[in-house]
Structure formats: C-alpha cells, structure tokens
Protein backbone atom coordinates (compact mmCIF):
# COMPACT_ATOMS: atom_id res chain seq x y z
CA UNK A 1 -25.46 -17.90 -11.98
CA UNK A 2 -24.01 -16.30 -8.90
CA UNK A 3 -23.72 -17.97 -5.75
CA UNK A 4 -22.03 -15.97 -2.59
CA UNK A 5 -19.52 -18.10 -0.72
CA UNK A 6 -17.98 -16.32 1.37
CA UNK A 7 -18.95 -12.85 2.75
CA UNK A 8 -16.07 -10.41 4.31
CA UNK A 9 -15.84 -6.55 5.57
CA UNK A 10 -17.14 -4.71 2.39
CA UNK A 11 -16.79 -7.68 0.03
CA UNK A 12 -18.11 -10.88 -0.88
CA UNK A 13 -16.30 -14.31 -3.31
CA UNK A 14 -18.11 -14.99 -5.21
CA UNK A 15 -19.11 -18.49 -8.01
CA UNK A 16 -20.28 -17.00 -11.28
CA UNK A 17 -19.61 -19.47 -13.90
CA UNK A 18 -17.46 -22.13 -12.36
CA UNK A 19 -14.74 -19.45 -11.55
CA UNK A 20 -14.12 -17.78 -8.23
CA UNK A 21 -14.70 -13.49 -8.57
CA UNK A 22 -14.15 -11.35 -5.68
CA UNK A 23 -16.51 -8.42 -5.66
CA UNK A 24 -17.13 -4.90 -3.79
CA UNK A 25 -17.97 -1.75 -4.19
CA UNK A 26 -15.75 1.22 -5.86
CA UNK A 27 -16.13 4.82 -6.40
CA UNK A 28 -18.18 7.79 -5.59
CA UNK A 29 -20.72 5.95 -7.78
CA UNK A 30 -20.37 2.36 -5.84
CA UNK A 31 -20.50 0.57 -8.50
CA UNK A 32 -20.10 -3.06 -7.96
CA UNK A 33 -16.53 -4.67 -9.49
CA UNK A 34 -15.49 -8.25 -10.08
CA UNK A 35 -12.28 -9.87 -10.11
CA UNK A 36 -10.81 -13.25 -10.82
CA UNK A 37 -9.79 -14.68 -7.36
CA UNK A 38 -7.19 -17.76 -7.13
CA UNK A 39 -8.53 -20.55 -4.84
CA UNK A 40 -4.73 -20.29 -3.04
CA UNK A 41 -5.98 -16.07 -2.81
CA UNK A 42 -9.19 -17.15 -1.68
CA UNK A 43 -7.59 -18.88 0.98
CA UNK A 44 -5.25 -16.01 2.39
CA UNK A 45 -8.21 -13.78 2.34
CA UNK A 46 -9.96 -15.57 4.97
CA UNK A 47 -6.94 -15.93 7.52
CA UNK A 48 -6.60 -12.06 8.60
CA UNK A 49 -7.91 -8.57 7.53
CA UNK A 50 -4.69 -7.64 7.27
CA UNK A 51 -4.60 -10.58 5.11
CA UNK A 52 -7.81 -9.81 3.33
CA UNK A 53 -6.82 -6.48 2.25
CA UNK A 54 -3.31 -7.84 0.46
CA UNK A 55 -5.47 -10.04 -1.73
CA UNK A 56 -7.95 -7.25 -2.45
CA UNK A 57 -5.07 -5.34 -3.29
CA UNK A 58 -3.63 -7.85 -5.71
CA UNK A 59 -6.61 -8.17 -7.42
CA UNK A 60 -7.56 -4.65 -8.25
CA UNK A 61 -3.80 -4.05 -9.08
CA UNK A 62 -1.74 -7.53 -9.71
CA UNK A 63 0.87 -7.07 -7.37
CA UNK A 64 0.96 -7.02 -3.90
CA UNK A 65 1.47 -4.17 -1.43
CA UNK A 66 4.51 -2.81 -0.50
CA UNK A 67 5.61 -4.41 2.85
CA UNK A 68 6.27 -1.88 5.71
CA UNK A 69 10.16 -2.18 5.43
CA UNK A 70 9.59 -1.35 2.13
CA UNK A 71 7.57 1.72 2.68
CA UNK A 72 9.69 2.88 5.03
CA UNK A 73 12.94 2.78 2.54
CA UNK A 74 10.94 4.45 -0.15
CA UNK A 75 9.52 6.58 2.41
CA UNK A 76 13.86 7.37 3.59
CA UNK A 77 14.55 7.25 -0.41
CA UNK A 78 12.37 10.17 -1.46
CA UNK A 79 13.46 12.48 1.71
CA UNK A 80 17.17 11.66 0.67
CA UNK A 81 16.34 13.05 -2.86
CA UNK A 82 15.00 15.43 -1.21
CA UNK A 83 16.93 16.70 2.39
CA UNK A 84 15.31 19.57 2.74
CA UNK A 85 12.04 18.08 4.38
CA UNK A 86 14.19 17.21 7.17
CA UNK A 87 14.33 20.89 7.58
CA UNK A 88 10.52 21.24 7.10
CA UNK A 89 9.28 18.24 8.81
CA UNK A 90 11.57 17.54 11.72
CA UNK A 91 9.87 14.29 12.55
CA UNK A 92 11.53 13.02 9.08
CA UNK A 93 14.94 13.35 10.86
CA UNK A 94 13.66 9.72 12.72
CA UNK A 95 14.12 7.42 9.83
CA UNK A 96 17.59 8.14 9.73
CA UNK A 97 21.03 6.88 12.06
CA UNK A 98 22.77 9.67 13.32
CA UNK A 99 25.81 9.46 10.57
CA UNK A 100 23.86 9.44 7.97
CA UNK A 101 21.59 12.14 9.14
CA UNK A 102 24.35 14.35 9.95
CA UNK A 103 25.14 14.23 5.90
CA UNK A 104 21.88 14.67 4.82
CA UNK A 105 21.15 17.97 7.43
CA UNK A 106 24.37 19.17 5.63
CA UNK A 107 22.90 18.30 2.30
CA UNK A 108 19.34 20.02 3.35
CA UNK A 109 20.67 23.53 4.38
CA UNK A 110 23.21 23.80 1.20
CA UNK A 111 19.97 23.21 -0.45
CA UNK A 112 17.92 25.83 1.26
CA UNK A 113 20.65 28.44 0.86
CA UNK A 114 20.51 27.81 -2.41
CA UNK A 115 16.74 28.79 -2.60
CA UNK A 116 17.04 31.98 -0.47
C-alpha cells in the first residue's frame, strides 16, 4: 500500500511497505522512480531546497554532491591540467592568485606554441 507523506517540488516520500521511498519523475519518458529514503534523509529533505536536492542526489547516486569549494578546486584542477583555457576563456584566469597564475599563463602559451 502506498501512502504519500510528505509532498515536495517535483517529488513526493513516500510509505510503501513499512519503508520510507522517495519518488519523482525521470527521463524524457517520466517515468516514475523509487528510492529507499533514511528517516535521518527524510528529515534533511524537509529543512531547505537546497537541502532537498542533496538528499535527492544521494539517493539516485549514494553519495552526496560535491560542495562548492570542492567544485571550484576540481573546477582550478582540470584548467591546471589544462592552461591553455586560460588563454581561451579569460574569465578562467579568476580562480587563480596572481603567483600561481603567472606560472600557469607561462605554462598555457608554451603549450599553444607547441600546437601552432
């Protein structure tokens, strides 16, 4: 039997069973998918959307997002493997302290000459 307790922005928590499933819709096709739901997660979901979309997160995937200091190191870790969109993308050169940016420019256009 399924009992809706608790209805959010584009989901719903459901009681099927004795056991708590989180549910919404997914693909082109919007086909409706279930997942197991902690009470503690159940909790946390109804505190923020911010908050909400973590949990829905978690329990699509089983881990939780990336928090924004660490997308912005992956996000300085993939332009330092690769300098050269520094070049291409000047708003990249933000991320980066002036030192270290200096080294990286110098990095980038050894690169680019390298390609030409």
């Amino acid at each position: 039997m399924k009992n809706i307790i608790y209805q959010g922005n584009g989901f719903a928590v459901l009681e099927i069973d004795g056991q708590l499933k989180v549910s919404w819709a997914e693909g082109l096709s919007g086909k409706i998918a279930y997942y197991d739901i902690s009470e503690e997660n159940f909790e946390k979901l109804k505190k923020s959307e911010k908050d909400a979309n973590d949990v829905l997160f978690f329990c699509k995937n089983g881990e939780w997002p990336l928090s924004e200091d660490e997308e912005l190191e992956n996000t300085k870790n993939f332009i330092r493997k690769h300098p050269v969109l520094l070049l291409t993308v000047p708003e990249n050169q933000g991320y980066f302290d002036k030192e270290e940016l200096e080294v990286l420019l110098k990095q980038a256009k050894e690169k680019q000459m390298e390609m030409n």
